[in-house]
PDB file of N, CA and C in Angstrom:
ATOM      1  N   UNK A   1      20.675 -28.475  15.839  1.00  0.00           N
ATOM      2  CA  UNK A   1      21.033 -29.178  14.619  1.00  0.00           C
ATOM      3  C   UNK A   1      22.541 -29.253  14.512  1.00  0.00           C
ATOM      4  N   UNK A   2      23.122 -30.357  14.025  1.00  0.00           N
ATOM      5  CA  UNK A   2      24.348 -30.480  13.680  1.00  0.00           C
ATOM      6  C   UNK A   2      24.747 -30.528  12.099  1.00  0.00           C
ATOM      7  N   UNK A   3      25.968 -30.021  12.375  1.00  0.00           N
ATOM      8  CA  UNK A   3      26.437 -30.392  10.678  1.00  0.00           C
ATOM      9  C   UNK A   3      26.684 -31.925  10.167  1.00  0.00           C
ATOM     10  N   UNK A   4      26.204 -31.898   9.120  1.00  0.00           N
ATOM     11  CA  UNK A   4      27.539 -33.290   8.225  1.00  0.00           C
ATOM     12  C   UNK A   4      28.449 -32.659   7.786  1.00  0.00           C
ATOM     13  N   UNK A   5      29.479 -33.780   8.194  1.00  0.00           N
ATOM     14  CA  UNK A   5      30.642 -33.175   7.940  1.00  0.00           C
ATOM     15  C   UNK A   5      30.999 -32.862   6.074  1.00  0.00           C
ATOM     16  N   UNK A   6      31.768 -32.111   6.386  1.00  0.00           N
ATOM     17  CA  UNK A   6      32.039 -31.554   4.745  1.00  0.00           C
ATOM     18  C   UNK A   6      31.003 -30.639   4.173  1.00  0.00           C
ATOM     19  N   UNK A   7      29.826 -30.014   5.324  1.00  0.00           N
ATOM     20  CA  UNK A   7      29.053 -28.846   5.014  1.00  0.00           C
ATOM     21  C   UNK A   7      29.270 -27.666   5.678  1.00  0.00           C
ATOM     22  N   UNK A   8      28.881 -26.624   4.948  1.00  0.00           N
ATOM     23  CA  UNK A   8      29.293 -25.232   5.926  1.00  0.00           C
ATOM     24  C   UNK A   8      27.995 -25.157   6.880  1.00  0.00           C
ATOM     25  N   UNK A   9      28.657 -24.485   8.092  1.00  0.00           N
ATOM     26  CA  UNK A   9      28.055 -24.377   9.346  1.00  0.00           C
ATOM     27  C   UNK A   9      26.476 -23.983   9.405  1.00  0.00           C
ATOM     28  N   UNK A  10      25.894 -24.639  10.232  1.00  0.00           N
ATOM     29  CA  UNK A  10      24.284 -23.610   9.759  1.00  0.00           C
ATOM     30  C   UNK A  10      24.237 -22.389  10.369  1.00  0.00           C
ATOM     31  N   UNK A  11      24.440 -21.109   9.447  1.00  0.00           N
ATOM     32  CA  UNK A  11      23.993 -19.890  10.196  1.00  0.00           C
ATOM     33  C   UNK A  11      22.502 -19.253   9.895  1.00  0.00           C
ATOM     34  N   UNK A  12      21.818 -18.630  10.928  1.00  0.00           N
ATOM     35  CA  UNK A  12      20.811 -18.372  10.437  1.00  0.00           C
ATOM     36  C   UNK A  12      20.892 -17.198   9.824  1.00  0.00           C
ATOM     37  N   UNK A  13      20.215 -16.835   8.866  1.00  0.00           N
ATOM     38  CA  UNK A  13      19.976 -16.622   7.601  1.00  0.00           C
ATOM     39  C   UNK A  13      19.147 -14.767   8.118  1.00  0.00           C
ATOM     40  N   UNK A  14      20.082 -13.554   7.375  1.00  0.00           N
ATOM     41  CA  UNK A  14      19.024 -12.403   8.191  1.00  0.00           C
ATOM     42  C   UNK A  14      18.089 -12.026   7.335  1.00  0.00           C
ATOM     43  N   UNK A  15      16.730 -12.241   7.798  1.00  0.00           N
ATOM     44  CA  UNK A  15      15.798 -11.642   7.059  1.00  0.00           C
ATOM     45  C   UNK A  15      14.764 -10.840   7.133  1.00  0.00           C
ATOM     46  N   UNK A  16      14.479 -10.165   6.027  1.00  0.00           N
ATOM     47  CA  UNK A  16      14.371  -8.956   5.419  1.00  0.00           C
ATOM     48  C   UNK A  16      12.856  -8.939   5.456  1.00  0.00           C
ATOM     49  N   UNK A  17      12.160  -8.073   6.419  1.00  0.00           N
ATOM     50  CA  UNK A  17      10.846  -7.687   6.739  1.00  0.00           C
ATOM     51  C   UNK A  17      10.693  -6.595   5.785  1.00  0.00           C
ATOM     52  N   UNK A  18       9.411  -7.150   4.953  1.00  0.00           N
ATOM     53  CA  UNK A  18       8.922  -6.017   4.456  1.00  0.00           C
ATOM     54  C   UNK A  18       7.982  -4.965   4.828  1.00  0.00           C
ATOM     55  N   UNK A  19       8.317  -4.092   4.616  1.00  0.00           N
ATOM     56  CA  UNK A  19       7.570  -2.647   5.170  1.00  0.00           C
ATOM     57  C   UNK A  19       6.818  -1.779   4.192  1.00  0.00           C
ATOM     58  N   UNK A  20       5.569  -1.560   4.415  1.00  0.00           N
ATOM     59  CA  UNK A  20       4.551  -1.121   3.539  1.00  0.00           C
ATOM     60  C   UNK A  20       3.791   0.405   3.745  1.00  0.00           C
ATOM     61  N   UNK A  21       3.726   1.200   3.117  1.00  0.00           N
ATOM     62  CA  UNK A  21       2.461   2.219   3.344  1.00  0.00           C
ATOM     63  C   UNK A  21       1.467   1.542   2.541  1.00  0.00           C
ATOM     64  N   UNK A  22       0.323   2.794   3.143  1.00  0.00           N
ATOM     65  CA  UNK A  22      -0.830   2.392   2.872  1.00  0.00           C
ATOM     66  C   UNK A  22      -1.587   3.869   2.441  1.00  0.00           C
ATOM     67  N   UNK A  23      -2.562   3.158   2.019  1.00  0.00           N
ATOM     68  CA  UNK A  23      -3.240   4.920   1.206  1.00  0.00           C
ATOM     69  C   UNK A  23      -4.908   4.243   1.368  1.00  0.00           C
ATOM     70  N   UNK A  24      -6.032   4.917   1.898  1.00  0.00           N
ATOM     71  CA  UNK A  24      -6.850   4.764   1.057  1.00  0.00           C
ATOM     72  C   UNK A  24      -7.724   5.944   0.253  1.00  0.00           C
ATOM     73  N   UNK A  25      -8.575   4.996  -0.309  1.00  0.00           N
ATOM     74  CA  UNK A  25      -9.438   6.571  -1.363  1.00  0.00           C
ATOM     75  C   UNK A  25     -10.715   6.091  -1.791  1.00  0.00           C
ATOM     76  N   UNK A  26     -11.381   7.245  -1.052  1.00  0.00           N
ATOM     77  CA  UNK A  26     -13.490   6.944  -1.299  1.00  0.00           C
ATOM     78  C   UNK A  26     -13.811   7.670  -2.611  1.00  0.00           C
ATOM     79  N   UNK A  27     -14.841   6.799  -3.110  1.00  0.00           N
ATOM     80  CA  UNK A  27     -14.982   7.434  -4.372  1.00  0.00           C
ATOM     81  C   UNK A  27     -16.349   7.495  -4.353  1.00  0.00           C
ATOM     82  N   UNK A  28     -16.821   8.756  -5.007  1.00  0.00           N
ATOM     83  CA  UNK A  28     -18.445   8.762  -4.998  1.00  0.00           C
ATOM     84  C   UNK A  28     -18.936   9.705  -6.227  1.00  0.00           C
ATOM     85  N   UNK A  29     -19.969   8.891  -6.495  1.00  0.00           N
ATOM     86  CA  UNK A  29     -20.390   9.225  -7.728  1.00  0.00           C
ATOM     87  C   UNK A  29     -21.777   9.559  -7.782  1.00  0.00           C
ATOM     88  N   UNK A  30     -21.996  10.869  -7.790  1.00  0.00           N
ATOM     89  CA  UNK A  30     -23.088  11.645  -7.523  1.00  0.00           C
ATOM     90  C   UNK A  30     -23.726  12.722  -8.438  1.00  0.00           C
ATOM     91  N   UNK A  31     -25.217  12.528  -8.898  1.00  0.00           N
ATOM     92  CA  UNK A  31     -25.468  13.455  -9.899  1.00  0.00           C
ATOM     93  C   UNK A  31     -24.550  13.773 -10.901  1.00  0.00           C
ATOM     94  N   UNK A  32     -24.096  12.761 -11.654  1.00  0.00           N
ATOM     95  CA  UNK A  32     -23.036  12.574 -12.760  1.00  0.00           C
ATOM     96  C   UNK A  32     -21.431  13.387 -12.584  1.00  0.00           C
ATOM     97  N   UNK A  33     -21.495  13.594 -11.028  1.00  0.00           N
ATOM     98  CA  UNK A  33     -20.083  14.185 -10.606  1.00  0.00           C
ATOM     99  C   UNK A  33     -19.481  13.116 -10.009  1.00  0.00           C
ATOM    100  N   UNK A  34     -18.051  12.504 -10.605  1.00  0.00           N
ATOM    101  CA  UNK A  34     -17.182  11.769  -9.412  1.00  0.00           C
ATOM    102  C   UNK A  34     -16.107  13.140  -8.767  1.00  0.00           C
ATOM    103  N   UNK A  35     -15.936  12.144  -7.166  1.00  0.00           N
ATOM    104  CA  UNK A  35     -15.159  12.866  -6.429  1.00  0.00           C
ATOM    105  C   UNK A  35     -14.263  11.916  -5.451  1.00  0.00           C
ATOM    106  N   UNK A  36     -13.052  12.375  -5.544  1.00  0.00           N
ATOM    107  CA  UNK A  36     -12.307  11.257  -4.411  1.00  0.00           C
ATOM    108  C   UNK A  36     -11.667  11.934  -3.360  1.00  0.00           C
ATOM    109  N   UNK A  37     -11.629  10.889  -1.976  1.00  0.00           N
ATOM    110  CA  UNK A  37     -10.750  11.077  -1.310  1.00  0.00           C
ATOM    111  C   UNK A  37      -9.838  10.600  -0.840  1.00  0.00           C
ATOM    112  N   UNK A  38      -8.456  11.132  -0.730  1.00  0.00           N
ATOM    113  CA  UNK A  38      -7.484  10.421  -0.375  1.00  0.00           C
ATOM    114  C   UNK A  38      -7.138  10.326   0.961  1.00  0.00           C
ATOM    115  N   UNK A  39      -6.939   9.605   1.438  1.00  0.00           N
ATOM    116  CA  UNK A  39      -6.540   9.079   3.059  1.00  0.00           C
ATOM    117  C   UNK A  39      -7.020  10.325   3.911  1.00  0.00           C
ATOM    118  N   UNK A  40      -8.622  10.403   3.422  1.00  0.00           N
ATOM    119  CA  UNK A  40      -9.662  11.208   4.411  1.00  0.00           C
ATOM    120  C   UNK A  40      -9.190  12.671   3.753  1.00  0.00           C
ATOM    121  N   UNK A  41      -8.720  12.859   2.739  1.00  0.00           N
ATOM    122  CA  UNK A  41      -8.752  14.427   2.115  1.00  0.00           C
ATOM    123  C   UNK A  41      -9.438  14.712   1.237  1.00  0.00           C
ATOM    124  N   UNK A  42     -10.142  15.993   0.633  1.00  0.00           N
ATOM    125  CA  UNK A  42     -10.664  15.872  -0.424  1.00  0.00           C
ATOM    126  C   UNK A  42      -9.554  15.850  -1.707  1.00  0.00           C
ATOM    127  N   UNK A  43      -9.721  15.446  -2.691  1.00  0.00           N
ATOM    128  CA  UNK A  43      -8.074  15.471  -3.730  1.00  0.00           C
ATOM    129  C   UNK A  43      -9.514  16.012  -4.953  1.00  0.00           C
ATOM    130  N   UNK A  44      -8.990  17.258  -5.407  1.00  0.00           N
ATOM    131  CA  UNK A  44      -9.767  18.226  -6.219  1.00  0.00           C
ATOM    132  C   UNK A  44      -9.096  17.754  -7.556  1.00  0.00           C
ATOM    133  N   UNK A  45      -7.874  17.193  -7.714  1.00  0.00           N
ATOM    134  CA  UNK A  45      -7.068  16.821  -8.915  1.00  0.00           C
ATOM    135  C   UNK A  45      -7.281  15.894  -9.623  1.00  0.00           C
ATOM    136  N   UNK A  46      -8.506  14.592  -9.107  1.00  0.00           N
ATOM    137  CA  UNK A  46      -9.251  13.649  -9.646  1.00  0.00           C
ATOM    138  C   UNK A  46     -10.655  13.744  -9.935  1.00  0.00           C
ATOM    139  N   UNK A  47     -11.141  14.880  -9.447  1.00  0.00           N
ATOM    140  CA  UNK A  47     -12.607  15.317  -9.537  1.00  0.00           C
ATOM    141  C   UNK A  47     -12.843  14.790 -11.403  1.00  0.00           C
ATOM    142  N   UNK A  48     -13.999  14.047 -11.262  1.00  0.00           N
ATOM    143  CA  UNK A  48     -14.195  13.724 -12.731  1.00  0.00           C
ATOM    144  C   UNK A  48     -13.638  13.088 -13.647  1.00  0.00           C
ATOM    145  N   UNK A  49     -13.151  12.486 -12.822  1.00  0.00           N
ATOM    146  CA  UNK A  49     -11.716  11.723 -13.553  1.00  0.00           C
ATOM    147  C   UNK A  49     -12.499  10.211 -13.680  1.00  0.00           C
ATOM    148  N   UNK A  50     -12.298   9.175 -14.648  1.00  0.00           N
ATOM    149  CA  UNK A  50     -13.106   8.291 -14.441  1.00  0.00           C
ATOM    150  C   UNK A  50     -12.367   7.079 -13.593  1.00  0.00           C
ATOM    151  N   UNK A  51     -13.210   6.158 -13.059  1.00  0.00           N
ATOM    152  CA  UNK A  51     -12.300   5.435 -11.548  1.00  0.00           C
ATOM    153  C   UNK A  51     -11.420   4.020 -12.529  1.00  0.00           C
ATOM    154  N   UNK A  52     -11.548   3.861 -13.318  1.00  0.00           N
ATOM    155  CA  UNK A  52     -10.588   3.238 -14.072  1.00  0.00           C
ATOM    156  C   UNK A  52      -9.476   3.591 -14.287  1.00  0.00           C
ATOM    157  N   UNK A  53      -9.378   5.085 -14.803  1.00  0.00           N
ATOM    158  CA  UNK A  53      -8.503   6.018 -14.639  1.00  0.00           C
ATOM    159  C   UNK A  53      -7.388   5.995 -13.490  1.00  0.00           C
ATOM    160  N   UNK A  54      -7.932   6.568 -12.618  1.00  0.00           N
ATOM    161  CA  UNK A  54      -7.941   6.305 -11.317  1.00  0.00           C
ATOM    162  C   UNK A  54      -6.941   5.381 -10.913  1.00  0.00           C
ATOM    163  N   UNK A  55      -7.394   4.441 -10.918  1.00  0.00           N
ATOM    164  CA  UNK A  55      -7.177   3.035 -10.202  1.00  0.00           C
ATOM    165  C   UNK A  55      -5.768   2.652 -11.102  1.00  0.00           C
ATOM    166  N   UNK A  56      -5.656   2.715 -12.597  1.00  0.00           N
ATOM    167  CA  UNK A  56      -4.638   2.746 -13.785  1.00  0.00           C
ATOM    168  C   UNK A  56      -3.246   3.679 -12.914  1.00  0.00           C
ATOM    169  N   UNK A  57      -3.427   5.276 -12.809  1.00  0.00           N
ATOM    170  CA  UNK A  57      -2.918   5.852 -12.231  1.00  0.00           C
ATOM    171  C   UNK A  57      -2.449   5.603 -11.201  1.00  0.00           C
ATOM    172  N   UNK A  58      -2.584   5.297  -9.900  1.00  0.00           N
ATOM    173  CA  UNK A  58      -2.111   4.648  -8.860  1.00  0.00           C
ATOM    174  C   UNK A  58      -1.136   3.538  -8.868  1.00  0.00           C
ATOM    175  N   UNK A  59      -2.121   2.555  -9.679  1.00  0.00           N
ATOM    176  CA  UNK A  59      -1.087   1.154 -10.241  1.00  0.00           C
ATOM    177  C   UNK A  59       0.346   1.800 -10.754  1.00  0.00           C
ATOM    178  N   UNK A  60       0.306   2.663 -11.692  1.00  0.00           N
ATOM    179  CA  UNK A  60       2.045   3.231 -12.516  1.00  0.00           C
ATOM    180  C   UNK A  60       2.624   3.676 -11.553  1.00  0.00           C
ATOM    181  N   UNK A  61       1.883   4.114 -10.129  1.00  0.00           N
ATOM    182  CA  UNK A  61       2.802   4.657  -9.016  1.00  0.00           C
ATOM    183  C   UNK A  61       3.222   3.714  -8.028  1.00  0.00           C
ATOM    184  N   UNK A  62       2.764   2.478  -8.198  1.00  0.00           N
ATOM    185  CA  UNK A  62       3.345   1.577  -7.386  1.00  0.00           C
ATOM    186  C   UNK A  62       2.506   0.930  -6.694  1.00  0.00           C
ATOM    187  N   UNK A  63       1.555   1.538  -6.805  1.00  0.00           N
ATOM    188  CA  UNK A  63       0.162   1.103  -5.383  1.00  0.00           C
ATOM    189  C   UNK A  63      -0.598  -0.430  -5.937  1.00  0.00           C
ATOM    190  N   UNK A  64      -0.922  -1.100  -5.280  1.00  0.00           N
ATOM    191  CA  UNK A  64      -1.142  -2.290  -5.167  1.00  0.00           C
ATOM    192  C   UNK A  64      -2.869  -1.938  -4.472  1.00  0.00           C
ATOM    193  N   UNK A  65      -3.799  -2.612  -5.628  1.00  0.00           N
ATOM    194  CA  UNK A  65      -4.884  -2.459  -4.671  1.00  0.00           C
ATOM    195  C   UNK A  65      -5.137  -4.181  -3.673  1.00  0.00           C
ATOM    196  N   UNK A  66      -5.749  -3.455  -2.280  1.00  0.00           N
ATOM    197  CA  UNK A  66      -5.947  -4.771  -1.674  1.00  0.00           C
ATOM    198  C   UNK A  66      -7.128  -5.050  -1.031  1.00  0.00           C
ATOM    199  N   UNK A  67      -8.321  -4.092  -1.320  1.00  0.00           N
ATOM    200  CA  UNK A  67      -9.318  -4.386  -0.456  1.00  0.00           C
ATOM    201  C   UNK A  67     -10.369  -3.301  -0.820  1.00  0.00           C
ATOM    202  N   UNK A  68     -11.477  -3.917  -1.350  1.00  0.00           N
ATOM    203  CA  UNK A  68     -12.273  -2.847  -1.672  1.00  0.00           C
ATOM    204  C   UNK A  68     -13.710  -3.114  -0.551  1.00  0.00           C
ATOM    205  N   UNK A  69     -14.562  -1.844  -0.052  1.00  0.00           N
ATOM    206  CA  UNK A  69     -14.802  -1.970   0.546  1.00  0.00           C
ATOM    207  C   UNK A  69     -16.338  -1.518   0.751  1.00  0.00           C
ATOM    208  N   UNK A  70     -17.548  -1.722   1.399  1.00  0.00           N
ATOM    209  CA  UNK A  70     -18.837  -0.899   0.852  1.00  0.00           C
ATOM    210  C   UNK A  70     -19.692  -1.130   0.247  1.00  0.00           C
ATOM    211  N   UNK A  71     -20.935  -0.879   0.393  1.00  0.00           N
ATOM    212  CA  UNK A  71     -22.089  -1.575  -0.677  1.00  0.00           C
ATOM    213  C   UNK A  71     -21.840  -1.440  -1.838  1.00  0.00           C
ATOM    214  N   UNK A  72     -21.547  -0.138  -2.283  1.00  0.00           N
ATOM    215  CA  UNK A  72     -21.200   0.464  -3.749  1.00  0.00           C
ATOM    216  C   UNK A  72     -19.755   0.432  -4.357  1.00  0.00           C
ATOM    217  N   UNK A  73     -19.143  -0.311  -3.367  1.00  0.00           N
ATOM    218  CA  UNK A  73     -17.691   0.016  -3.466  1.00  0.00           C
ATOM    219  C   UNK A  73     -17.133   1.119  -3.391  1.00  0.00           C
ATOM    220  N   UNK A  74     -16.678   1.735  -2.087  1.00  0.00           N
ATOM    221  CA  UNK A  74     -16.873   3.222  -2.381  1.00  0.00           C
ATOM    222  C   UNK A  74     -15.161   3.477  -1.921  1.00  0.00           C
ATOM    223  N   UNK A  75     -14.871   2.462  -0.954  1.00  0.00           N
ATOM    224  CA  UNK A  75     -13.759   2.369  -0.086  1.00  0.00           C
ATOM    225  C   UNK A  75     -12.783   1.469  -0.779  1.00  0.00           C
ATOM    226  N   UNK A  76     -11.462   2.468  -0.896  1.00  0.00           N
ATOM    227  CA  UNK A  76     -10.469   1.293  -1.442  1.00  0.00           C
ATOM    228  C   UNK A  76      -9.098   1.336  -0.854  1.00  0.00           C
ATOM    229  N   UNK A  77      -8.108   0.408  -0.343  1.00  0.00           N
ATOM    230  CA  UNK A  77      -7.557   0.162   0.114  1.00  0.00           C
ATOM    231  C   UNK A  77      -6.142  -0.042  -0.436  1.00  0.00           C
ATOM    232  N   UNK A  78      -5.026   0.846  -0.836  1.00  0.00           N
ATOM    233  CA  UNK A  78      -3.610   0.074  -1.711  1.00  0.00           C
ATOM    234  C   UNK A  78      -2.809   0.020  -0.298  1.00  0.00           C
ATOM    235  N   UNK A  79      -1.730  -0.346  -0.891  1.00  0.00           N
ATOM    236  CA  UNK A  79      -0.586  -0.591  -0.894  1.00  0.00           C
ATOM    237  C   UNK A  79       0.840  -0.882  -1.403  1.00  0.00           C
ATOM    238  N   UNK A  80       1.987  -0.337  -0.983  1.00  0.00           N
ATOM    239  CA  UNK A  80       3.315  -0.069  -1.667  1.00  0.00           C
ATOM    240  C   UNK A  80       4.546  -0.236  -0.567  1.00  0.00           C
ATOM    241  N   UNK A  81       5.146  -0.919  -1.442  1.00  0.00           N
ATOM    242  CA  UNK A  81       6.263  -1.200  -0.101  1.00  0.00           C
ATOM    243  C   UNK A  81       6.923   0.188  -0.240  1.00  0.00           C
ATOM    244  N   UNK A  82       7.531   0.276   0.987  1.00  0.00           N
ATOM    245  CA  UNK A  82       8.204   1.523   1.091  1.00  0.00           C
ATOM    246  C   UNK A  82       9.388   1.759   0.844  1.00  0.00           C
ATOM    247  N   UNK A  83      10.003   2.667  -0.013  1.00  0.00           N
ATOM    248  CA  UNK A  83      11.272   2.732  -0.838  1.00  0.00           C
ATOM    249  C   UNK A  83      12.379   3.023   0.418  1.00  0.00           C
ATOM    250  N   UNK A  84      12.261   3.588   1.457  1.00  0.00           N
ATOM    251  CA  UNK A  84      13.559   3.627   2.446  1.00  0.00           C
ATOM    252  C   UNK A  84      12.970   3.676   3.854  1.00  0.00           C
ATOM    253  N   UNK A  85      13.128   2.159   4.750  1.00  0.00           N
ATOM    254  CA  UNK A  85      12.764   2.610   5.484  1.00  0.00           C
ATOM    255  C   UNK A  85      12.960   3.380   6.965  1.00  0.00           C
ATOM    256  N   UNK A  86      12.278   3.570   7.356  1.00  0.00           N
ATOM    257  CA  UNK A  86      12.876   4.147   9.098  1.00  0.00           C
ATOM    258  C   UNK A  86      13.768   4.149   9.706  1.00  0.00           C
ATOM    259  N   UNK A  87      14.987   4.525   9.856  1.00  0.00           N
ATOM    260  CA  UNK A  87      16.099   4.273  10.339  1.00  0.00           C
ATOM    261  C   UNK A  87      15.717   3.769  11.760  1.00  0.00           C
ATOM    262  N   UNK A  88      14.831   3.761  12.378  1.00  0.00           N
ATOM    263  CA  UNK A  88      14.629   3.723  14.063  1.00  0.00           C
ATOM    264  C   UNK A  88      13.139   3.172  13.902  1.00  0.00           C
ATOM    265  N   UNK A  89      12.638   2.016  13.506  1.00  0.00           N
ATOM    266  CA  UNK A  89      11.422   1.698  13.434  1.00  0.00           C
ATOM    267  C   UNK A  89      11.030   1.530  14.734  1.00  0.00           C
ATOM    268  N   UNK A  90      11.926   1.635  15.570  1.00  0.00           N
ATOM    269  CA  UNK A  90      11.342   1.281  17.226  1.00  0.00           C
ATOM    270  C   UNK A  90      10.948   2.661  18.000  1.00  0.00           C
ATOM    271  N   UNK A  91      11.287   4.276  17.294  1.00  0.00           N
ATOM    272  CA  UNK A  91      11.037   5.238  17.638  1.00  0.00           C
ATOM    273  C   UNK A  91      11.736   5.197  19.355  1.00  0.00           C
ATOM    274  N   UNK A  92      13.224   4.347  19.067  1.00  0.00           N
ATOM    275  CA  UNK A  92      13.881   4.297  20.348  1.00  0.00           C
ATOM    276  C   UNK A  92      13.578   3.422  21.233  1.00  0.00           C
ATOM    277  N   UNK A  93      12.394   2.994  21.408  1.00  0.00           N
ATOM    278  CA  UNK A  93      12.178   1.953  22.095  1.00  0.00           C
ATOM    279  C   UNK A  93      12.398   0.757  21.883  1.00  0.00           C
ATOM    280  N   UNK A  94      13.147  -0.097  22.434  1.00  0.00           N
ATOM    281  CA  UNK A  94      13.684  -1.444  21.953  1.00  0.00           C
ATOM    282  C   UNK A  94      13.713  -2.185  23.300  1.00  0.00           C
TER     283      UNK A  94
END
């Protein structure tokens, strides 16, 4: 591409890849007990907690839900961009 004259030069433009974690969390609701897990842990700190709750909570932390998953919906999927990332996303390899 060329310029017209009397425009500034075309430079390309650097842009900014966004970078995300991810979390998920199974929820099951059994004999009037809920229980969750977080990215395959048990999390004892939501036990009974109701999944509205839940789901409310996550959202104020940033998490973005994106994919729910399961007959019952049991599997859920967020996401959050990540506040600083990797200084070396190539882990050296480039």
């Amino acid at each position: 591409m060329t310029n017209q004259p009397g425009t500034k030069p075309l430079v390309p433009q650097q842009v900014r890849i966004p970078r995300w974690e991810y979390m998920t969390m199974s929820y099951n609701y059994s004999y009037g007990s809920t229980t969750y897990e977080i990215n395959g842990e048990k999390e004892g700190g939501l036990k009974n907690k109701p999944l509205h709750e839940t789901l409310n909570q996550f959202g104020l932390q940033g998490w973005e839900l994106m994919s729910v998953a399961g007959a019952d919906a049991k599997l859920f999927v967020f996401k959050r961009p990540v506040v600083k990332a990797p200084e070396n996303p190539n882990n050296g390899n480039t």
